[in-house]
Protein backbone atom coordinates (compact mmCIF):
# COMPACT_ATOMS: atom_id res chain seq x y z
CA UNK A 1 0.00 0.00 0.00
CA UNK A 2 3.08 2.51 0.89
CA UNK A 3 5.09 2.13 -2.60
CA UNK A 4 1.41 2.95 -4.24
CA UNK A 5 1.24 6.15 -2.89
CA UNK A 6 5.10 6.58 -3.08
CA UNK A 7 4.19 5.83 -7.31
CA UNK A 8 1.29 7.93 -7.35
CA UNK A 9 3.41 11.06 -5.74
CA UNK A 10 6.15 10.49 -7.41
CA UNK A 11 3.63 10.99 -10.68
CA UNK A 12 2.14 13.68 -9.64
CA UNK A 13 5.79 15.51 -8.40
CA UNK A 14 6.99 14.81 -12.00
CA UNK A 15 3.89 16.13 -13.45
CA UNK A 16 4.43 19.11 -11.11
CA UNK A 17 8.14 19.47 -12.35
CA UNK A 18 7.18 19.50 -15.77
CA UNK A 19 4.75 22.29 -15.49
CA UNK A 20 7.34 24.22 -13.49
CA UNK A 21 9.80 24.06 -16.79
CA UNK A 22 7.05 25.04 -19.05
CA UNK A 23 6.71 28.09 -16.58
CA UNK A 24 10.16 28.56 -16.94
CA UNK A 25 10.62 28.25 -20.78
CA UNK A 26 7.39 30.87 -21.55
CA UNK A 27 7.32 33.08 -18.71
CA UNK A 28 6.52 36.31 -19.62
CA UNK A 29 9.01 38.06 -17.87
CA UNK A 30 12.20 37.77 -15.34
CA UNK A 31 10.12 37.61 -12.23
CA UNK A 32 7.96 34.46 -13.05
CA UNK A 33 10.93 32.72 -14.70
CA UNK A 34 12.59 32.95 -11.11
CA UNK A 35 9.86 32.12 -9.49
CA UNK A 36 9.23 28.88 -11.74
CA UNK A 37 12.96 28.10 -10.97
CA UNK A 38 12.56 28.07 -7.62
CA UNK A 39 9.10 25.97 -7.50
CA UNK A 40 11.27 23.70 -9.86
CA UNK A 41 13.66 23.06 -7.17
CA UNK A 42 11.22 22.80 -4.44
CA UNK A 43 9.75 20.24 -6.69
CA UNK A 44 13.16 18.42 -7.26
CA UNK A 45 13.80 18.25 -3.83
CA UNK A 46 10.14 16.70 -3.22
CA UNK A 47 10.76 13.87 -5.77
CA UNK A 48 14.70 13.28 -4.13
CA UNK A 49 12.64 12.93 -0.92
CA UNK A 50 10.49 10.63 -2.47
CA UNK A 51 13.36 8.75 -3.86
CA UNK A 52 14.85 7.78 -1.05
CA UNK A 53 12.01 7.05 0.76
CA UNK A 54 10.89 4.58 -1.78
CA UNK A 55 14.32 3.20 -2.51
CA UNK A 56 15.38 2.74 1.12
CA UNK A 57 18.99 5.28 0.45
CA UNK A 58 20.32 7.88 2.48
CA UNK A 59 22.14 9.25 -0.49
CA UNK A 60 18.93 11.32 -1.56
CA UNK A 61 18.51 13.03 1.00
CA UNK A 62 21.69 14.53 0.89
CA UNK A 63 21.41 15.34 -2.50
CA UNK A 64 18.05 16.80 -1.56
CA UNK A 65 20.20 18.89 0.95
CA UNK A 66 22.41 20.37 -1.27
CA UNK A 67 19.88 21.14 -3.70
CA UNK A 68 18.23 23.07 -1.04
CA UNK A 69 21.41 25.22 0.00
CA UNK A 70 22.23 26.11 -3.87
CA UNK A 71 18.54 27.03 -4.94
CA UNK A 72 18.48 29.08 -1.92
CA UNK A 73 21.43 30.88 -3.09
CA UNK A 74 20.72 31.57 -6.00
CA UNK A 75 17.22 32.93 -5.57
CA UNK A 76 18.61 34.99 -3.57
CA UNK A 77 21.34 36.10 -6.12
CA UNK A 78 18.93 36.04 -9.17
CA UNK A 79 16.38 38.51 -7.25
CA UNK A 80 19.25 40.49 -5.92
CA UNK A 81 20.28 40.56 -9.71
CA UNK A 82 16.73 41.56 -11.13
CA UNK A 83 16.66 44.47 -8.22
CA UNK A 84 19.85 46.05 -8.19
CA UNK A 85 21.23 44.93 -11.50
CA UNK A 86 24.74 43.53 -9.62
CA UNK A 87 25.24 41.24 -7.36
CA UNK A 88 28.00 41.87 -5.04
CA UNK A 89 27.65 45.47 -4.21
């Protein structure tokens, strides 16, 4: 009964992902491109999560980690960017 709804989430988290890249790819303009970038990690880090959960592996969730530190980063930096128009000031 678990690894159905692990398949069923994982589905729906790809599904997800792919919607958040055709956000990205046609956004109208810089701010929902960034935002679709960072839903598209969120998602990523959802279907690492779900990954290791339904594979039994550690590794995932450090991978899910360090996506989470670098997308924060660079959200940061990309809205910084759109902002200010630099990045270290």
């Amino acid at each position: 009964m678990l690894s159905i709804a692990l398949i069923i989430a994982l589905t729906l988290v790809c599904a997800a992902l792919l919607l958040s890249l055709w956000r990205l790819l046609a956004g109208p303009d810089h701010p929902d491109r960034i935002l679709a970038l960072d839903t598209l990690y969120v998602n990523t880090i959802a279907l690492l999560v779900l990954l290791g959960i339904l594979l039994g592996s550690a590794l995932y969730f450090e991978a899910a980690l360090l996506i989470a530190m670098m997308g924060f980063v660079g959200t940061v930096a990309l809205c910084k960017y759109l902002l200010r128009g630099d990045i270290i000031e």
